[in-house]
N, C-alpha and C. Protein backbone atom coordinates (compact mmCIF):
# COMPACT_ATOMS: atom_id res chain seq x y z
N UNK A 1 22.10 7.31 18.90
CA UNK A 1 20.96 8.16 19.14
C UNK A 1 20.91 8.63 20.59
N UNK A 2 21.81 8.03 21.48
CA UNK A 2 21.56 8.45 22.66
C UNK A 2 21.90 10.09 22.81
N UNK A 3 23.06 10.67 22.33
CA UNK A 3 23.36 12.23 22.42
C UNK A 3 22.05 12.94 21.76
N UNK A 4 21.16 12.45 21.69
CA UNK A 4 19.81 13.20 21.20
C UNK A 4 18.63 12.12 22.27
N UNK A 5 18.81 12.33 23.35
CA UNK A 5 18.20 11.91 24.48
C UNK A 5 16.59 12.55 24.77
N UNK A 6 16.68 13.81 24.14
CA UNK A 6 15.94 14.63 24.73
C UNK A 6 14.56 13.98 23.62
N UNK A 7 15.09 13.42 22.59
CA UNK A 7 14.25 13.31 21.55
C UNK A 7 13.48 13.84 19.95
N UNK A 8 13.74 15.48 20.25
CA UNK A 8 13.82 15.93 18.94
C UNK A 8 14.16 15.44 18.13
N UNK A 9 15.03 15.04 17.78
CA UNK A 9 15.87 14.94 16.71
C UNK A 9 15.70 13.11 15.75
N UNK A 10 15.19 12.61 17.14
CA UNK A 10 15.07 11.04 16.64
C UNK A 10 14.20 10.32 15.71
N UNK A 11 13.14 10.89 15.28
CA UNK A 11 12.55 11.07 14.23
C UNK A 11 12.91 10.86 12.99
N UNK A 12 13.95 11.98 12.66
CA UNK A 12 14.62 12.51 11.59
C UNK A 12 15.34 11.25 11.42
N UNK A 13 16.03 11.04 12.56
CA UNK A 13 17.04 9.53 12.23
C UNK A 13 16.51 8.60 11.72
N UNK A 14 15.52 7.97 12.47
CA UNK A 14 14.60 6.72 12.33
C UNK A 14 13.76 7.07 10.79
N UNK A 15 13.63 7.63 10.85
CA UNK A 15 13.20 8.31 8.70
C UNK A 15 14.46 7.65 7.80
N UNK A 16 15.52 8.51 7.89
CA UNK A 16 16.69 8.73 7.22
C UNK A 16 17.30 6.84 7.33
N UNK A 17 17.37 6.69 8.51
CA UNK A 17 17.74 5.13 8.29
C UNK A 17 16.62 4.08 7.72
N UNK A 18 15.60 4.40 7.62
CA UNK A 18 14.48 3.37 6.68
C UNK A 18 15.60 3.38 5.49
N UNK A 19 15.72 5.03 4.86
CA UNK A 19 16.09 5.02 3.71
C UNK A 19 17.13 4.70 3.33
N UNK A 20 18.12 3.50 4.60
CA UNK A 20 19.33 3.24 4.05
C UNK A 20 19.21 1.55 4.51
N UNK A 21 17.84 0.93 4.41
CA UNK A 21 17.75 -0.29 4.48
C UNK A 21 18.42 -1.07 3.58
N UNK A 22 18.70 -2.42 3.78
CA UNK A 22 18.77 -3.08 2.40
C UNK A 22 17.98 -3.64 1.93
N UNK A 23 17.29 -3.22 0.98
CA UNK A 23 15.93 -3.17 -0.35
C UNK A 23 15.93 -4.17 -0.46
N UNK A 24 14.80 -4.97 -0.95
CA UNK A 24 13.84 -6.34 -1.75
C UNK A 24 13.35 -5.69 -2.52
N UNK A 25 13.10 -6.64 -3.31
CA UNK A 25 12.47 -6.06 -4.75
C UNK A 25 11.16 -7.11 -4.47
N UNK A 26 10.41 -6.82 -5.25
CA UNK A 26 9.02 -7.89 -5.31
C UNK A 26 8.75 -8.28 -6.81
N UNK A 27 10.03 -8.87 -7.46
CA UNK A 27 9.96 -9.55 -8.64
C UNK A 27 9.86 -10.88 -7.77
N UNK A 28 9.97 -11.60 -7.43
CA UNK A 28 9.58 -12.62 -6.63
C UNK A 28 8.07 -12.97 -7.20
N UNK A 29 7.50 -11.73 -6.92
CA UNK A 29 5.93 -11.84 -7.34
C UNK A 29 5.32 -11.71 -7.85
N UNK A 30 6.17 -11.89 -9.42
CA UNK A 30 5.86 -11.80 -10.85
C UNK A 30 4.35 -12.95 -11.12
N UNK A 31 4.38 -14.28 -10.35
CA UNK A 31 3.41 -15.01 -10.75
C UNK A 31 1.78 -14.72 -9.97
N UNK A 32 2.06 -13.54 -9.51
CA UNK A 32 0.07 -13.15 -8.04
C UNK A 32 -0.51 -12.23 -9.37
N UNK A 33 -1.38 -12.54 -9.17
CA UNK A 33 -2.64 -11.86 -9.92
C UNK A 33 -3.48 -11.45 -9.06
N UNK A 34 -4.11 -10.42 -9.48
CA UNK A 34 -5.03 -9.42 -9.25
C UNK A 34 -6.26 -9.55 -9.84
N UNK A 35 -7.47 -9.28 -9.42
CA UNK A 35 -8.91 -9.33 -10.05
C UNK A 35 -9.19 -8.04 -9.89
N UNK A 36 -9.66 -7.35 -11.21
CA UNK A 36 -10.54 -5.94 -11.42
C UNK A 36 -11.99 -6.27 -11.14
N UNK A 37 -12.86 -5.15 -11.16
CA UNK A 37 -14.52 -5.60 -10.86
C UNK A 37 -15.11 -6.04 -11.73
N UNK A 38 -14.25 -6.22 -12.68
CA UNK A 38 -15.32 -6.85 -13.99
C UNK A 38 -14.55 -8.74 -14.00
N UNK A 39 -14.01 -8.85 -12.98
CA UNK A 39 -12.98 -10.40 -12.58
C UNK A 39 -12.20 -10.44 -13.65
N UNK A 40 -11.61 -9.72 -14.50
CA UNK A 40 -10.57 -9.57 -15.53
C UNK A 40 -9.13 -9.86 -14.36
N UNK A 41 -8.40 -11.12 -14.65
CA UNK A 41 -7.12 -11.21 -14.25
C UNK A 41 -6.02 -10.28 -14.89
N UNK A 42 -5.52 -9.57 -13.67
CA UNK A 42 -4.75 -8.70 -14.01
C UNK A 42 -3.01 -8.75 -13.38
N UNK A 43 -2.06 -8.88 -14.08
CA UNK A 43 -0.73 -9.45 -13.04
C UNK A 43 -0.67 -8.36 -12.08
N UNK A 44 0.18 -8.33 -10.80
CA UNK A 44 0.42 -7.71 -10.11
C UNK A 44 1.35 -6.50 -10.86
N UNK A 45 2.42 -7.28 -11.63
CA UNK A 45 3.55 -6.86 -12.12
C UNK A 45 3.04 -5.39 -13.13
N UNK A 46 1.62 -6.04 -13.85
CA UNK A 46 1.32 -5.20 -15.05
C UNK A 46 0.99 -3.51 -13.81
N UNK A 47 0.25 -4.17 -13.48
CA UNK A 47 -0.64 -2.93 -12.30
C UNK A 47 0.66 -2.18 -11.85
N UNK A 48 1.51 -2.99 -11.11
CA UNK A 48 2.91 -1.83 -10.67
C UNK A 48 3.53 -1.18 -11.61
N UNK A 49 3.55 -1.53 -13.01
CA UNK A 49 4.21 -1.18 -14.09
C UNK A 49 3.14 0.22 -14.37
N UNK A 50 2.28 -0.19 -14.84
CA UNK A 50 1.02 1.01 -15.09
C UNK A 50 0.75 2.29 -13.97
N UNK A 51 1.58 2.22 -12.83
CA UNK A 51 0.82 2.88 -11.91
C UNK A 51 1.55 4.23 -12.15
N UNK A 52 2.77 4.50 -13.36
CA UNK A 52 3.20 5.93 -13.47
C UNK A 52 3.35 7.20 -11.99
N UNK A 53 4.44 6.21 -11.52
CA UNK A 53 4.87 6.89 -10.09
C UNK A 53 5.86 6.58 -9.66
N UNK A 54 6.83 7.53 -8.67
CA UNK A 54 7.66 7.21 -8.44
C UNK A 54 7.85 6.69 -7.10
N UNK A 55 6.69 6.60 -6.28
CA UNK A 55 6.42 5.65 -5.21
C UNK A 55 4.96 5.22 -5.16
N UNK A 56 5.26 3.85 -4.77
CA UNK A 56 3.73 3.18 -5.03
C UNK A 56 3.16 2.90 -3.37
N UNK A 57 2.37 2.81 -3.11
CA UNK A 57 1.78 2.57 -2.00
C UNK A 57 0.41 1.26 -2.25
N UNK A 58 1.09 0.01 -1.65
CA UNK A 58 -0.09 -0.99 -1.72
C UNK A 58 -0.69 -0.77 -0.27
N UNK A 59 -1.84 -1.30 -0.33
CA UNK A 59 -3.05 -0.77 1.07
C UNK A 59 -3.23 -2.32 0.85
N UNK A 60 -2.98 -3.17 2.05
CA UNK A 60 -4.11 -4.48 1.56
C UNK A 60 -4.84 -4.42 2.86
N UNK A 61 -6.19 -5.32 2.59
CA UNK A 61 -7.65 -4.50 2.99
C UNK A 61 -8.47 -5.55 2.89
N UNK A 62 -9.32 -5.78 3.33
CA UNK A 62 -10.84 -6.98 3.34
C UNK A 62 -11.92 -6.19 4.07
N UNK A 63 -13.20 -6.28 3.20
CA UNK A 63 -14.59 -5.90 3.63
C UNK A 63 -14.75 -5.94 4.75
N UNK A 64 -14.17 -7.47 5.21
CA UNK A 64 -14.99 -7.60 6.66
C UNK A 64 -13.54 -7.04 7.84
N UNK A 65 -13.07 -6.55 7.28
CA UNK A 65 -11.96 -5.82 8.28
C UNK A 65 -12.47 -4.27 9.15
N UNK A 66 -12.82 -4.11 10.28
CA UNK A 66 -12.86 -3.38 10.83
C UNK A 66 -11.61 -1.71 10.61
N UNK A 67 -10.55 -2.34 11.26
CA UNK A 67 -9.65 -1.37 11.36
C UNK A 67 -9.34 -0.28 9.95
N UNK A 68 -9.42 -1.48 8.99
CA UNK A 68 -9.61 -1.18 7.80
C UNK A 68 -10.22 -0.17 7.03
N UNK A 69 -11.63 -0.29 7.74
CA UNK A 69 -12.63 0.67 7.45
C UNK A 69 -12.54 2.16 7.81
N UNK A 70 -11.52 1.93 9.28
CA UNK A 70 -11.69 3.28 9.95
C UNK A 70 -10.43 3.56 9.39
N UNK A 71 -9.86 3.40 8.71
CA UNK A 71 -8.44 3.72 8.08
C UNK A 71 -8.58 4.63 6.73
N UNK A 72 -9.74 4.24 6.47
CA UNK A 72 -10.54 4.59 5.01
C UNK A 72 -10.53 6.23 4.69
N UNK A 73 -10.75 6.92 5.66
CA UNK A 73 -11.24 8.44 5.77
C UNK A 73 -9.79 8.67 5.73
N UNK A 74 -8.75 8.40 6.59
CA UNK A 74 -7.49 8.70 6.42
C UNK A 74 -6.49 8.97 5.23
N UNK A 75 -6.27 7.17 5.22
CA UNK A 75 -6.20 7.63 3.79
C UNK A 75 -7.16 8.05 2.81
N UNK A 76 -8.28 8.32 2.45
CA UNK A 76 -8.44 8.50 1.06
C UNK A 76 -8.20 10.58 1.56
N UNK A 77 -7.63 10.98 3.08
CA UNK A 77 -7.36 12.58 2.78
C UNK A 77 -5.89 12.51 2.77
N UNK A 78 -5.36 11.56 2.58
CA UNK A 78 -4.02 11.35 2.33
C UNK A 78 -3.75 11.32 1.11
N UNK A 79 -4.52 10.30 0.26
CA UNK A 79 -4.35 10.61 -1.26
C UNK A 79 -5.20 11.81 -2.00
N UNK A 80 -5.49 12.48 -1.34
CA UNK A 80 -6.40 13.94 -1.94
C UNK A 80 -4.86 14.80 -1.82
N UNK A 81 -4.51 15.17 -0.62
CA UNK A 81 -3.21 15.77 -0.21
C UNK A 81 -2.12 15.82 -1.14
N UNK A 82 -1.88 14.22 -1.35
CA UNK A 82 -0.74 14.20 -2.39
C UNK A 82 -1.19 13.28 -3.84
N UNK A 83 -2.18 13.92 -4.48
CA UNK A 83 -2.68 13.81 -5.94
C UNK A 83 -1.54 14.48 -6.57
N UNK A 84 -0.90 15.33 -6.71
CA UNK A 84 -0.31 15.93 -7.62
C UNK A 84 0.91 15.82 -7.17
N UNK A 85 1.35 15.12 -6.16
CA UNK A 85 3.01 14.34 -6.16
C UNK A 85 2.73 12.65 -6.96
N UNK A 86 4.14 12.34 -7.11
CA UNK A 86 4.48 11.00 -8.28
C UNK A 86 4.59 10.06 -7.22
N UNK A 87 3.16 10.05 -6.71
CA UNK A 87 2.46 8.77 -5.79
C UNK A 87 1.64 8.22 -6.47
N UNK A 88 1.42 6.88 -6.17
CA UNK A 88 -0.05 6.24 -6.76
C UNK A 88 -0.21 4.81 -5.34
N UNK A 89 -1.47 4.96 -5.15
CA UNK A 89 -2.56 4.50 -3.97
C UNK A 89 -2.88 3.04 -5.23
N UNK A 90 -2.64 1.89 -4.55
CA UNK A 90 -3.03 0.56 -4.79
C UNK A 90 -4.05 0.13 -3.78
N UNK A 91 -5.19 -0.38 -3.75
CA UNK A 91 -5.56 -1.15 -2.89
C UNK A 91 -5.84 -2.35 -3.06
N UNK A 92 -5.83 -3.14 -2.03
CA UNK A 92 -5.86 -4.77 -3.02
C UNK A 92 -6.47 -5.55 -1.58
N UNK A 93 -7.76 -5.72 -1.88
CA UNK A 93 -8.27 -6.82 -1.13
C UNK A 93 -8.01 -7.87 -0.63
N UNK A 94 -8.09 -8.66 0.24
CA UNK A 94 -8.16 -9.88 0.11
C UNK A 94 -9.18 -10.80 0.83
N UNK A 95 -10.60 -10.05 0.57
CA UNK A 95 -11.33 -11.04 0.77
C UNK A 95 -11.37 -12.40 -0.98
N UNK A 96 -11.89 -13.61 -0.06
CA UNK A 96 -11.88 -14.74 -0.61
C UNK A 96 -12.97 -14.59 -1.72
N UNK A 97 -13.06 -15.35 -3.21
CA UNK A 97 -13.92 -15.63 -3.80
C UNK A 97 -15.14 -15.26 -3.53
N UNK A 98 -15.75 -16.01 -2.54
CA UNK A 98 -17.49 -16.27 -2.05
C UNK A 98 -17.42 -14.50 -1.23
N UNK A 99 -16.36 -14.09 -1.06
CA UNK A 99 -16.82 -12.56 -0.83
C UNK A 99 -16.30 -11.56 -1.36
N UNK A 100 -16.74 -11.84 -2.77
CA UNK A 100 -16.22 -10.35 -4.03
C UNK A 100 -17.63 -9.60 -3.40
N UNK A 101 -18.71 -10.44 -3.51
CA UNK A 101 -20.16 -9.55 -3.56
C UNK A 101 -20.31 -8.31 -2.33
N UNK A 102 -19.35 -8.67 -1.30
CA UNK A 102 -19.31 -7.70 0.02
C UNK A 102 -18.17 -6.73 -0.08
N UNK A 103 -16.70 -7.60 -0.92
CA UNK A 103 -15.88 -6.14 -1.33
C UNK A 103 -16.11 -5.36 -2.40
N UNK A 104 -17.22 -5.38 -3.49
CA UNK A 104 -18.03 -4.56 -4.13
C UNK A 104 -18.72 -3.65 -3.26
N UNK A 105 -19.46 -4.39 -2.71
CA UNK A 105 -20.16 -3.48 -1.59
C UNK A 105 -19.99 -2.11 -0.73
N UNK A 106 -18.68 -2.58 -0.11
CA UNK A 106 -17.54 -1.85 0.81
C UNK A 106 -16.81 -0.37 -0.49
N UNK A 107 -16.56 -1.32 -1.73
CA UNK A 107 -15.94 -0.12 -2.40
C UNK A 107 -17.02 0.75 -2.77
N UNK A 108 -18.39 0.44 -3.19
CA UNK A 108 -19.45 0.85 -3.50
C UNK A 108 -19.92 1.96 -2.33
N UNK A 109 -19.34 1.87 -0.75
CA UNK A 109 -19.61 2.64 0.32
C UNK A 109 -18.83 3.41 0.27
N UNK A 110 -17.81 3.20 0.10
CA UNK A 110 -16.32 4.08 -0.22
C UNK A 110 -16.39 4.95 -1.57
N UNK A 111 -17.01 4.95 -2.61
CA UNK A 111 -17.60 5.45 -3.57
C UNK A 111 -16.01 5.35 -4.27
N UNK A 112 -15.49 4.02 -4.05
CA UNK A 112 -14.28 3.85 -4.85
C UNK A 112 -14.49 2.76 -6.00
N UNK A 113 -15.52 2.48 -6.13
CA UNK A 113 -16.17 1.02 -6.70
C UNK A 113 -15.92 1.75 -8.20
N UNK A 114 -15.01 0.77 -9.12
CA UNK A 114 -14.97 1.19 -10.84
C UNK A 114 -13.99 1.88 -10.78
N UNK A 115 -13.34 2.73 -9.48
CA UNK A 115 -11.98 3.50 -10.15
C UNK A 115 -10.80 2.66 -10.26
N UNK A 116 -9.83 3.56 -10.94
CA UNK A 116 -8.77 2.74 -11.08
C UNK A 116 -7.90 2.25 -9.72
N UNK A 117 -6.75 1.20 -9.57
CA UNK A 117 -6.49 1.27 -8.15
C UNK A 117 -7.06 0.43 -7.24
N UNK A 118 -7.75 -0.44 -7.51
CA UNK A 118 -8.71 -1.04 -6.94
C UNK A 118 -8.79 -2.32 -7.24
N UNK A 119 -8.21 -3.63 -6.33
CA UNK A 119 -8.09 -4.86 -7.29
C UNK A 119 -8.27 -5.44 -5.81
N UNK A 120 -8.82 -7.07 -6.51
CA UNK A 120 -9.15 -7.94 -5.23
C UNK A 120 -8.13 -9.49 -5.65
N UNK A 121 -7.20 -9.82 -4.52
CA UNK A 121 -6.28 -10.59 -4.49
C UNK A 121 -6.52 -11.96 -5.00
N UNK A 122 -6.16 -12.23 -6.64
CA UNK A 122 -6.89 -13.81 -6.48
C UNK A 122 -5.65 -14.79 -5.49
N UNK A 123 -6.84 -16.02 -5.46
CA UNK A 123 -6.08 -16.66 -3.92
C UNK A 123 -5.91 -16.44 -2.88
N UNK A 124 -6.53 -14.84 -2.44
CA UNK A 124 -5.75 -14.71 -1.37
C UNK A 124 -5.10 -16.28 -0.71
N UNK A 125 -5.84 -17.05 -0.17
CA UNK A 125 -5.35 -17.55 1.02
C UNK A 125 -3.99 -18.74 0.80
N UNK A 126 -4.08 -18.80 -0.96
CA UNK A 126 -2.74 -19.35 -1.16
C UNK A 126 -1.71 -18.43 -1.94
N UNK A 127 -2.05 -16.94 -2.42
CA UNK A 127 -1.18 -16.29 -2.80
C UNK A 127 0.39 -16.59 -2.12
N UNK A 128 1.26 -16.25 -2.20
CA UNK A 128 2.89 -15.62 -2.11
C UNK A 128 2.59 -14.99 -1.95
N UNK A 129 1.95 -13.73 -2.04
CA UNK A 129 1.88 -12.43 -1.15
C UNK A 129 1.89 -12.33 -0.11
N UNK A 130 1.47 -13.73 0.80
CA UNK A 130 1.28 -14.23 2.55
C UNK A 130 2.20 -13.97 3.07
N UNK A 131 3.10 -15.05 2.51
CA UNK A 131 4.44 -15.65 2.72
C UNK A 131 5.59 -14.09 2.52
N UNK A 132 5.67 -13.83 1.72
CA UNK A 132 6.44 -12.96 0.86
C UNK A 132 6.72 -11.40 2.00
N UNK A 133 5.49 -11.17 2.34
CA UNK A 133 5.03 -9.72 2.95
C UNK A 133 4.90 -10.08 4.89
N UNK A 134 4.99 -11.88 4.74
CA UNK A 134 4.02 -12.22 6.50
C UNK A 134 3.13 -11.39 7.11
N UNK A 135 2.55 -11.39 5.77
CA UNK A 135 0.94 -10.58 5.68
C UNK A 135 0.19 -11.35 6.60
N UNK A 136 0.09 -10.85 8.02
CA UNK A 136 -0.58 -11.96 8.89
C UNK A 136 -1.56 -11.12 9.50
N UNK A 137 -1.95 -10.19 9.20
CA UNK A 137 -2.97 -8.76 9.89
C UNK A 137 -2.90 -8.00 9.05
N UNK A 138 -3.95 -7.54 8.68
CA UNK A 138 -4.90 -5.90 8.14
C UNK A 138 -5.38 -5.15 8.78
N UNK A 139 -5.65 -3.82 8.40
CA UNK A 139 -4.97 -3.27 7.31
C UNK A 139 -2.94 -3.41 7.50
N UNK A 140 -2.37 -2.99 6.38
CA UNK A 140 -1.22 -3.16 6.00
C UNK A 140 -0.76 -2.55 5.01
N UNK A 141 0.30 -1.65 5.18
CA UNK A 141 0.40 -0.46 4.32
C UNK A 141 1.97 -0.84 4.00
N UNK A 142 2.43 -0.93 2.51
CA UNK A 142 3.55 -1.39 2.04
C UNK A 142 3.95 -0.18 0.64
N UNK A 143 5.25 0.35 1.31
CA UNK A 143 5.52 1.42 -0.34
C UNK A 143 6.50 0.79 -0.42
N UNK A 144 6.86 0.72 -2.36
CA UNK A 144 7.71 1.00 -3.12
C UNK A 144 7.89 1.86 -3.78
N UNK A 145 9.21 1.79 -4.58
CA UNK A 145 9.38 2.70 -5.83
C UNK A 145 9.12 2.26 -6.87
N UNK A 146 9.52 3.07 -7.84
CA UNK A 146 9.06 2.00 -9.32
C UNK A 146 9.81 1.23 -9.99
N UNK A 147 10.47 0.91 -9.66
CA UNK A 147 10.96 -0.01 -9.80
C UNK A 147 10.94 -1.90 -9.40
N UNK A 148 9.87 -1.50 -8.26
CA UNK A 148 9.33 -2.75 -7.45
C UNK A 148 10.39 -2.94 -6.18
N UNK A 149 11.10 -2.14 -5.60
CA UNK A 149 12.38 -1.80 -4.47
C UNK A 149 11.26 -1.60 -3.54
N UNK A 150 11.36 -2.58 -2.35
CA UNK A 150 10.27 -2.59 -1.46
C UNK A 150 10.93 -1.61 -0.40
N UNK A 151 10.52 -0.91 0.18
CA UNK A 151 10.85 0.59 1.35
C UNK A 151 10.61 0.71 2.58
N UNK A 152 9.32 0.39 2.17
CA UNK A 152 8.62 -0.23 3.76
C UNK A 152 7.54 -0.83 3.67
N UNK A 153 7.68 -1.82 4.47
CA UNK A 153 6.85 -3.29 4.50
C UNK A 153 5.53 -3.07 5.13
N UNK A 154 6.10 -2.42 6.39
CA UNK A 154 4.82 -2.46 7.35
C UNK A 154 4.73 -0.86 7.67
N UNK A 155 4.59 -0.13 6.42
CA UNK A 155 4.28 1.42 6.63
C UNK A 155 3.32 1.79 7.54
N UNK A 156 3.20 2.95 8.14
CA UNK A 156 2.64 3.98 9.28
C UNK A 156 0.96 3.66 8.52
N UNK A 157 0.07 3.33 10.17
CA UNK A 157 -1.53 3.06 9.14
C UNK A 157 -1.42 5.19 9.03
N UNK A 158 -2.40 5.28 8.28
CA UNK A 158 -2.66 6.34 7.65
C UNK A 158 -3.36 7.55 8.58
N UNK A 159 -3.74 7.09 9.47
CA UNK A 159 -4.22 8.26 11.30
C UNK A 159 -3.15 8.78 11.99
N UNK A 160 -2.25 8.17 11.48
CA UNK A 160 -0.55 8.48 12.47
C UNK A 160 -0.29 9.68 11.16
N UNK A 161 0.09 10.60 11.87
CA UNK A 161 0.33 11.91 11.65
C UNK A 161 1.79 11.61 10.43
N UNK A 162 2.70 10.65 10.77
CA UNK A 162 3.77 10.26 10.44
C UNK A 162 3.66 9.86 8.39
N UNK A 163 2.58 8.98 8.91
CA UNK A 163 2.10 8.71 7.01
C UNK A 163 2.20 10.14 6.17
N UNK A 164 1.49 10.73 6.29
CA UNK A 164 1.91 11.81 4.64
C UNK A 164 3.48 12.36 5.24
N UNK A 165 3.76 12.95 5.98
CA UNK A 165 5.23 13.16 5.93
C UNK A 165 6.60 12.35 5.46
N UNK A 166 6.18 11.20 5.60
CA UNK A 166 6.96 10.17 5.01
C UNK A 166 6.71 9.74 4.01
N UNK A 167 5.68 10.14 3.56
CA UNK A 167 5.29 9.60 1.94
C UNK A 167 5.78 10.43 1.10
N UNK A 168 5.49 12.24 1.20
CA UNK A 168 6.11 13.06 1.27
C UNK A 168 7.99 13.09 1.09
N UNK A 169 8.42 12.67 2.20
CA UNK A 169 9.61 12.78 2.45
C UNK A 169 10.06 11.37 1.13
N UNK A 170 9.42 9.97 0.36
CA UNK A 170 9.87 9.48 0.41
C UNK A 170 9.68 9.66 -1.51
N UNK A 171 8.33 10.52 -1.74
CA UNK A 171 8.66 11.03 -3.15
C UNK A 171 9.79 12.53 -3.34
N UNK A 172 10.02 13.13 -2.85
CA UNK A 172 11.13 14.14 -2.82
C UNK A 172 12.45 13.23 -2.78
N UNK A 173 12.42 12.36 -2.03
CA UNK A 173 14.05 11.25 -2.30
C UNK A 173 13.72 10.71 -3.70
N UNK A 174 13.01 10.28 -3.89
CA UNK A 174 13.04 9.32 -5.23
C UNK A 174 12.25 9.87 -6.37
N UNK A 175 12.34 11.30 -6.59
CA UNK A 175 12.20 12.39 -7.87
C UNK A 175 12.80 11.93 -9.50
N UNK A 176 12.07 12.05 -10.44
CA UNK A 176 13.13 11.84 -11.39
C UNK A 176 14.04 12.28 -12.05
């Protein structure tokens, strides 16, 4: 990269080489479950399977998360933008048990409360999802494909200009 000193061009690289990582899959995490708002256990696996896309985007997220919140307006004009590309928007909580009643709340502010897309982590604090992702800070933005081929772990938060272009750039690679 140095003969592109000036910088233009480095971008393009640092894109193009994500897309020649060597992939994880997240069958690993066939056994994490998910809670809907009605506390219906739902597998992770089923939800990635159902999400009819050819890149998935998990958001994980907690009520009492600040950054989180202000991330909110971002993405949700990020997923307005690309509704009609073969994306689908996961979000998945992880506040604890004793605070479903405040991430109701939060989705209820977000006027995301009842849609689809929307699941709260059972266990968080002993999930494999910890371990698996070193999910150690929120918000945290993770795409795959559909296949469960993890892409990027610690994706662009959603205010960086960089997120829809690469989300963009990363359903046009993986078209069917």
């Amino acid at each position: 990269m140095n003969q592109y000193a000036d910088g233009r061009y480095t971008y393009m690289l640092s894109e193009e080489d994500v897309l020649h990582r060597q992939q994880r899959n997240i069958q690993p995490l066939a056994a994490v479950n998910l809670l809907d708002f009605s506390r219906h256990t739902i597998p992770l696996q089923k939800v990635l399977a159902s999400a009819d896309a050819n890149i998935i985007v998990l958001d994980f997220w907690a009520s009492w998360c600040v950054p989180c919140a202000a991330d909110y307006p971002f993405l949700k004009k990020a997923e307005d933008a690309l509704k009609n590309k073969s994306i689908r928007f996961i979000s998945i909580s992880i506040d604890v048990e004793e605070d479903t009643g405040k991430w109701v709340n939060r989705t209820r502010q977000q006027n995301t409360f009842g849609k689809p897309g929307q699941y709260r982590l059972e266990n968080p604090k002993q999930s494999p999802v910890n371990g698996f992702f070193k999910l150690q800070s929120i918000p945290r933005y993770i795409v795959l494909d559909k296949t469960g081929n993890i892409l990027e772990e610690d994706f662009d938060r959603p205010k960086e200009a960089a997120f829809q272009r690469k989300l963009e750039m990363y359903v046009s690679r993986y078209q069917q």
